[in-house]
Protein backbone atom coordinates (compact mmCIF):
# COMPACT_ATOMS: atom_id res chain seq x y z
CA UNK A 1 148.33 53.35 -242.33
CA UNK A 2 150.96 51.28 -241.14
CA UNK A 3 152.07 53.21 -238.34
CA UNK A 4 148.64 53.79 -237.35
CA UNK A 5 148.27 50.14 -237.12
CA UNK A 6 150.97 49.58 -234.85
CA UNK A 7 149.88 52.18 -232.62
CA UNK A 8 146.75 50.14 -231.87
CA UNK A 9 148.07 47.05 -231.95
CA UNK A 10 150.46 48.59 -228.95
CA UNK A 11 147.55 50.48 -227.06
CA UNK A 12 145.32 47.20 -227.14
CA UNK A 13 148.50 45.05 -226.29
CA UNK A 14 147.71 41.96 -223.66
CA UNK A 15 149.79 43.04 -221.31
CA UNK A 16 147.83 46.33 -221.20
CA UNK A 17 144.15 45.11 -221.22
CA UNK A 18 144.22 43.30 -218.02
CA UNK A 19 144.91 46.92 -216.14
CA UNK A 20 142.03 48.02 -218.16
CA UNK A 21 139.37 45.23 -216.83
CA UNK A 22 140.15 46.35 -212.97
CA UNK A 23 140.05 49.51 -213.78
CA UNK A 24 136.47 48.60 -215.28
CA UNK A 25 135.69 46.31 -212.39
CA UNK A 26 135.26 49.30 -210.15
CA UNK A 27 132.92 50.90 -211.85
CA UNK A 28 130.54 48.25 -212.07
CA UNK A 29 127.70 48.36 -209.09
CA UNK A 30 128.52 48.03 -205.57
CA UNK A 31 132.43 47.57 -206.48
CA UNK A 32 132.03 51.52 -206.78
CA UNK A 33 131.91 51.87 -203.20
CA UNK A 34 135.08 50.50 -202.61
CA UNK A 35 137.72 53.31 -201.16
CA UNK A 36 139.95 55.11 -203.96
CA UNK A 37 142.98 54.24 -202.27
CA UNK A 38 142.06 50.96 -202.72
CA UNK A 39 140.91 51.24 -206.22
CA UNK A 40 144.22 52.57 -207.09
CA UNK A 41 146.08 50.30 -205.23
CA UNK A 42 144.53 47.30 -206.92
CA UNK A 43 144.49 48.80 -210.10
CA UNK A 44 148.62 49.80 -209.86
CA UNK A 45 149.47 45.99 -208.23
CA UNK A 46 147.56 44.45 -211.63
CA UNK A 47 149.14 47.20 -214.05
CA UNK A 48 152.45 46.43 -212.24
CA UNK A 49 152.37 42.28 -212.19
CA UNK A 50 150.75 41.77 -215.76
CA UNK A 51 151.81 44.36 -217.57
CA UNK A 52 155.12 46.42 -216.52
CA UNK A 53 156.94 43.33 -215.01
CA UNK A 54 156.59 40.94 -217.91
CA UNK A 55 157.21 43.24 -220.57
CA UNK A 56 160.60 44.07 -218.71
CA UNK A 57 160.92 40.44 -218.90
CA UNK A 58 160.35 40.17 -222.70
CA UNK A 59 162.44 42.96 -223.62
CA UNK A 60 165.43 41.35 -221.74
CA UNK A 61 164.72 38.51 -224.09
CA UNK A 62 164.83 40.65 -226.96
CA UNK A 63 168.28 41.85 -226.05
CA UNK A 64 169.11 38.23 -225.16
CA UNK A 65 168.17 37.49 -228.55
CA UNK A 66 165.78 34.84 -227.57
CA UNK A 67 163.33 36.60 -229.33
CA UNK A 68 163.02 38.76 -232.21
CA UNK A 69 160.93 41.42 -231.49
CA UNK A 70 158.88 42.48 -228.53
CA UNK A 71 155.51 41.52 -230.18
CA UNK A 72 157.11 38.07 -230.02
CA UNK A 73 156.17 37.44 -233.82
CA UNK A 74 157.57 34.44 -234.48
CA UNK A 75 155.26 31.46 -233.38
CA UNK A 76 158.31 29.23 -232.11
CA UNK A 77 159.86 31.84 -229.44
CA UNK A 78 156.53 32.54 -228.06
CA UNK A 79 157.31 29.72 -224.75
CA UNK A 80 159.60 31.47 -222.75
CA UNK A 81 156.93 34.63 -223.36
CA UNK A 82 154.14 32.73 -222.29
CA UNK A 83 155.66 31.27 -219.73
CA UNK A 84 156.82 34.31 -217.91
CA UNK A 85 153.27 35.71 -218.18
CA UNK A 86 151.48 32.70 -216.66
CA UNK A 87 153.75 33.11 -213.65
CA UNK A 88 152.42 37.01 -214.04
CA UNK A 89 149.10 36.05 -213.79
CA UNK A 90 149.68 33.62 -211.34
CA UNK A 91 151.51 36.10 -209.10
CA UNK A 92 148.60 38.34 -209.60
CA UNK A 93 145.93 36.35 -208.64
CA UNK A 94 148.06 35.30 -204.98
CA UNK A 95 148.00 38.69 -204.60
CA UNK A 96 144.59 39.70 -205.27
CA UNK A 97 143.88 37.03 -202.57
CA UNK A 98 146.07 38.61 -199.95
CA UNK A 99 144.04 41.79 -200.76
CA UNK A 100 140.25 40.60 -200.84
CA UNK A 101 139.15 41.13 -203.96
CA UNK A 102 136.13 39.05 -204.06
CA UNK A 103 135.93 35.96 -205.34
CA UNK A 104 134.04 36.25 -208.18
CA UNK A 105 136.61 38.87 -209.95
CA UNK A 106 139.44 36.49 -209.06
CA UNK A 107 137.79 33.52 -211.04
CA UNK A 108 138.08 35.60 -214.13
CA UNK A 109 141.65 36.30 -213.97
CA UNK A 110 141.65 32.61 -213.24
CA UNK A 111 139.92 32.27 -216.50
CA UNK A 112 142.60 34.39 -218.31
CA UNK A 113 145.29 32.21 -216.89
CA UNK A 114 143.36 29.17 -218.45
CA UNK A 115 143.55 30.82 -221.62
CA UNK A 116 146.88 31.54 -221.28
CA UNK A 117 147.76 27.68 -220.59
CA UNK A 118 145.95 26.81 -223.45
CA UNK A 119 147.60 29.43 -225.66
CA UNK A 120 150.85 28.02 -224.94
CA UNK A 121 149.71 24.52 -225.70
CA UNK A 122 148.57 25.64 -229.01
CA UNK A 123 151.52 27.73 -229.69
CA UNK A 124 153.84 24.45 -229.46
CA UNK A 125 151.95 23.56 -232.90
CA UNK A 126 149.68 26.93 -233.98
CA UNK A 127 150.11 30.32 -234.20
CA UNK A 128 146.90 32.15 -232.44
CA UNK A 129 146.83 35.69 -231.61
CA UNK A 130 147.10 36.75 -228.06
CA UNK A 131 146.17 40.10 -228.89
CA UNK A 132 142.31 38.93 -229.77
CA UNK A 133 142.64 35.99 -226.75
CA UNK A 134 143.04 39.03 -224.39
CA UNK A 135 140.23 40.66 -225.49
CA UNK A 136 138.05 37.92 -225.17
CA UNK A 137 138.24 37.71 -221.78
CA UNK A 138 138.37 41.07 -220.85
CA UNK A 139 134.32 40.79 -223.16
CA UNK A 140 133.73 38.22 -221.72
CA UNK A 141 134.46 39.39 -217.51
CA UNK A 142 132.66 42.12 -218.52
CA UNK A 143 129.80 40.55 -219.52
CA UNK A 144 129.78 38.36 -216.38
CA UNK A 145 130.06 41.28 -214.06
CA UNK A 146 127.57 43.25 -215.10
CA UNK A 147 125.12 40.10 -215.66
CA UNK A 148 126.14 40.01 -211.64
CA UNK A 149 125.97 43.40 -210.79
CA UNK A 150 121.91 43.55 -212.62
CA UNK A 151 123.91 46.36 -215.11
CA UNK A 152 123.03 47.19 -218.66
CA UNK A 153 126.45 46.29 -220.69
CA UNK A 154 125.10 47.69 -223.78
CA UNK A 155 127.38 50.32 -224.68
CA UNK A 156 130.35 49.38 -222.87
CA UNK A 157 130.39 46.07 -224.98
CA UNK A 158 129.50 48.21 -228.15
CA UNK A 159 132.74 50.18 -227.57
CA UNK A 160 134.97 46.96 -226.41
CA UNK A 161 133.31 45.09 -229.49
CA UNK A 162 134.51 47.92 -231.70
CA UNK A 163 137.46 47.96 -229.96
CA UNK A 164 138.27 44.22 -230.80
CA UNK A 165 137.66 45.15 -234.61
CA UNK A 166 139.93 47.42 -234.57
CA UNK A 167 142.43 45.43 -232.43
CA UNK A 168 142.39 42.57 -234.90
CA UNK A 169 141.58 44.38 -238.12
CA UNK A 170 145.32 45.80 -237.10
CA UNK A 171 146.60 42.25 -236.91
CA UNK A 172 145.43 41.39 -240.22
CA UNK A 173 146.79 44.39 -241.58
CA UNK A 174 150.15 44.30 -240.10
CA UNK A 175 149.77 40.61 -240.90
CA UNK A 176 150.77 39.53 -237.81
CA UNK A 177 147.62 36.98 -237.56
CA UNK A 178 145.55 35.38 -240.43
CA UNK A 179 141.57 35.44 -239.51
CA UNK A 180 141.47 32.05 -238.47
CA UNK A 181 144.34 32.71 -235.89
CA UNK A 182 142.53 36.10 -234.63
CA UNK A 183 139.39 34.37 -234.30
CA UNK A 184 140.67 31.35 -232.43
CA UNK A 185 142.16 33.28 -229.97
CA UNK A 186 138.79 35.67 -229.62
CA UNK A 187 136.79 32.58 -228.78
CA UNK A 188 139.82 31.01 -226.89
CA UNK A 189 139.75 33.95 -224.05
CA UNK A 190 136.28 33.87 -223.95
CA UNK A 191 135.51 29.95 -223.51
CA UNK A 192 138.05 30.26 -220.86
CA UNK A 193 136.46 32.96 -218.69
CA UNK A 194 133.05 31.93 -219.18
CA UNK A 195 133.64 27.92 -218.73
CA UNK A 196 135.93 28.50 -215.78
CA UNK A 197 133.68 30.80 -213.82
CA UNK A 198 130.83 28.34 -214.56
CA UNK A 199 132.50 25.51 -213.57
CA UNK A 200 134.10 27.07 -210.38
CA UNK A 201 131.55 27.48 -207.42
């Protein structure tokens, strides 16, 4: 059960779900229409600059020994991670300017990058799990796009919903997170999306 565990906690990592929501994005309404070349492209820049480039990153830091492990497990060595994935994120979003994505996708990886600041914040004093932070705001772009796009989200959020479960259930189990910290960090990705693309005309 254990190794099963692990498995999902890598498959729903962070640095893996963010690939997954543009990949989503352009299947949602008009976003459809968009040319596959530059579907792919967008989707290979994101997989590239917040996933492939910062775990590089973390794993040099894990030969470095300035962390322990690459899920970054201990609570006090998470800055230097989180810190090299805001700059991720914040790469990705100059770039997803420079290649007109519209405006309204780019405010929810602006939203993710909130959550991200605030993660670190919390980390200085709190464990919380990035794991379940990432997948609230992949639920919660989701949500907001297909609100947008007049779509019925019911069984995509079913499956992302079970998804999540299963994400933290193997966080718990692995006990990598205690509920409270899994549940934080849920809400935490999801308050950031939402509030930011609220707040942000």
């Amino acid at each position: 059960m254990t190794t099963l565990f692990k498995w999902v906690s890598g498959i729903l990592h962070p640095l893996l779900l963010p690939f997954i929501g543009a990949i989503l994005f352009f299947q949602a309404g008009v976003y459809v229409l968009y040319p596959m070349n530059y579907k792919l492209y967008v989707a290979g820049l994101v997989f590239l600059t917040t996933g492939i480039l910062p775990a590089l990153a973390i794993l040099l830091l894990r030969q470095q020994g300035v962390v322990a492990d690459l899920d970054v497990s201990v609570r006090s060595q998470r800055v230097w991670p989180y810190a090299i994935i805001f700059l991720a994120y914040l790469g990705t979003i100059v770039l997803l300017f420079k290649v007109a994505i519209p405006w309204a996708i780019i405010k929810l990886y602006l939203g993710s990058l909130l959550s991200i600041v605030l993660a670190f914040l919390i980390t200085l004093k709190w464990k919380i799990s990035a794991h379940t932070m990432s997948f609230g705001c992949l639920i919660a772009g989701i949500i907001i796009v297909c609100l947008q796009q007049q779509l019925n989200p019911t069984l995509l959020l079913s499956i992302c919903f079970l998804l999540a479960g299963l994400q933290a259930s193997s966080r718990l189990y692995l006990k990598a997170h205690t509920v409270a910290q899994a549940a934080s960090g849920f809400l935490l990705g999801a308050l950031s999306v939402t509030s930011l693309y609220l707040l942000i005309p």
